[in-house]
Protein backbone atom coordinates (compact mmCIF):
# COMPACT_ATOMS: atom_id res chain seq x y z
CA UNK A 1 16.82 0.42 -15.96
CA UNK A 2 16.55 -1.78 -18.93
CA UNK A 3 12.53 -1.46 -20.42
CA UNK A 4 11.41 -4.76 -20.61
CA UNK A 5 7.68 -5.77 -22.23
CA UNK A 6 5.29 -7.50 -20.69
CA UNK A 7 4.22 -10.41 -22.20
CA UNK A 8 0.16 -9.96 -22.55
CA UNK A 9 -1.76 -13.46 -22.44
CA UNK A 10 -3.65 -13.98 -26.00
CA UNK A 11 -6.57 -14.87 -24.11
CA UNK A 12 -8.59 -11.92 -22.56
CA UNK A 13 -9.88 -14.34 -19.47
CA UNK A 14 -5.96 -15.07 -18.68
CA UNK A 15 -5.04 -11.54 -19.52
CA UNK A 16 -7.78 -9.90 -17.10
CA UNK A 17 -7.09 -13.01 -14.76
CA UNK A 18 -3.20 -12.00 -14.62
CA UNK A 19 -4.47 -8.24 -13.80
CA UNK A 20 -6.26 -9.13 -11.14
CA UNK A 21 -3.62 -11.25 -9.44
CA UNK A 22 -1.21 -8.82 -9.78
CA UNK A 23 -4.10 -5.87 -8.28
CA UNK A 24 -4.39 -8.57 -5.05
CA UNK A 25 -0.55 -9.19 -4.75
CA UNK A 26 -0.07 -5.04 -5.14
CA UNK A 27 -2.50 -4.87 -2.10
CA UNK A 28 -0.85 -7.15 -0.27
CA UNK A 29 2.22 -5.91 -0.16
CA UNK A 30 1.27 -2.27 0.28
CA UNK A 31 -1.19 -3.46 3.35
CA UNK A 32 2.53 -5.15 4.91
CA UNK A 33 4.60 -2.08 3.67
CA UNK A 34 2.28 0.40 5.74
CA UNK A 35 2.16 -1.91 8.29
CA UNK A 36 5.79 -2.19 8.89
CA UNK A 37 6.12 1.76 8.05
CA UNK A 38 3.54 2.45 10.78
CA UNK A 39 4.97 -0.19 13.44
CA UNK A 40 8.79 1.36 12.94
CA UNK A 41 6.79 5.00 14.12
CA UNK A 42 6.37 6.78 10.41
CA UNK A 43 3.16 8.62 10.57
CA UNK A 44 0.26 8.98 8.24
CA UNK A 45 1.55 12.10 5.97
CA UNK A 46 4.90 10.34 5.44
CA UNK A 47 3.16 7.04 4.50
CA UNK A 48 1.11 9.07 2.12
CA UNK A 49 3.70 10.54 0.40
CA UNK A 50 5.70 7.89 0.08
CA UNK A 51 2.57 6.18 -2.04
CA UNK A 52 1.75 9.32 -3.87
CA UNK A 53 -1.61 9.74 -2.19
CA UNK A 54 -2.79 11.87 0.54
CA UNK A 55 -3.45 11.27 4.16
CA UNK A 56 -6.76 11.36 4.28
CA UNK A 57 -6.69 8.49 1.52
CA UNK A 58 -4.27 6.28 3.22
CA UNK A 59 -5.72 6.54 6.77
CA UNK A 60 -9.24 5.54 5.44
CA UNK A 61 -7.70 2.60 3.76
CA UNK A 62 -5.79 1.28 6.12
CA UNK A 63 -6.71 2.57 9.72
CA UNK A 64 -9.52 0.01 10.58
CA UNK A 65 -7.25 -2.73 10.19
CA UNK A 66 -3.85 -1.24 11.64
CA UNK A 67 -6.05 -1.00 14.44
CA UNK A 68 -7.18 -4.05 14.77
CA UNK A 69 -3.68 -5.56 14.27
CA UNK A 70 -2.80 -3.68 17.38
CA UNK A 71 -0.30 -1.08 15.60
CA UNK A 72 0.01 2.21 17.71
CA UNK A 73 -0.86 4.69 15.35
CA UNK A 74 0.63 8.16 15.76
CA UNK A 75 -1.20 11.54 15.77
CA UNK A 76 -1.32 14.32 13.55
CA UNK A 77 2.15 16.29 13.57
CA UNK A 78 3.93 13.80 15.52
CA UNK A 79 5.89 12.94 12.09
CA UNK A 80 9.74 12.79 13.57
CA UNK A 81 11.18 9.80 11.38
């Protein structure tokens, strides 16, 4: 893959504005991506892994609101997919 730069804003107020766009947008899409992962049956450790954190770390950030969604969330060791 080709390394491409990034073009930085001159202006520190766009620059940190762009950074925290792109933070939101990041969140967004993991919050669907572990959403879908968890709705298709993957369980917490495999979710983990596949974002480089741990489980522990993904199931506090996202359990609450899985929950709420109304995604059946799978137990520890039932990790078949």
């Amino acid at each position: 893959m080709p390394v491409v730069e990034n073009p930085v804003p001159r202006d520190p107020a766009d620059a940190l504005a762009a950074a925290v766009a792109l933070r939101r947008l990041a969140d967004q899409l993991e919050d669907a991506a572990v959403e879908q992962a968890m709705r298709e049956g993957w369980g917490w450790p495999l979710v983990a892994e596949a974002l480089g954190v741990t489980r522990q770390a993904v199931h506090k950030k996202h359990a609450k609101r899985l929950i709420a969604a109304g995604v059946k969330l799978r137990r520890r060791g039932d990790d078949r997919v």
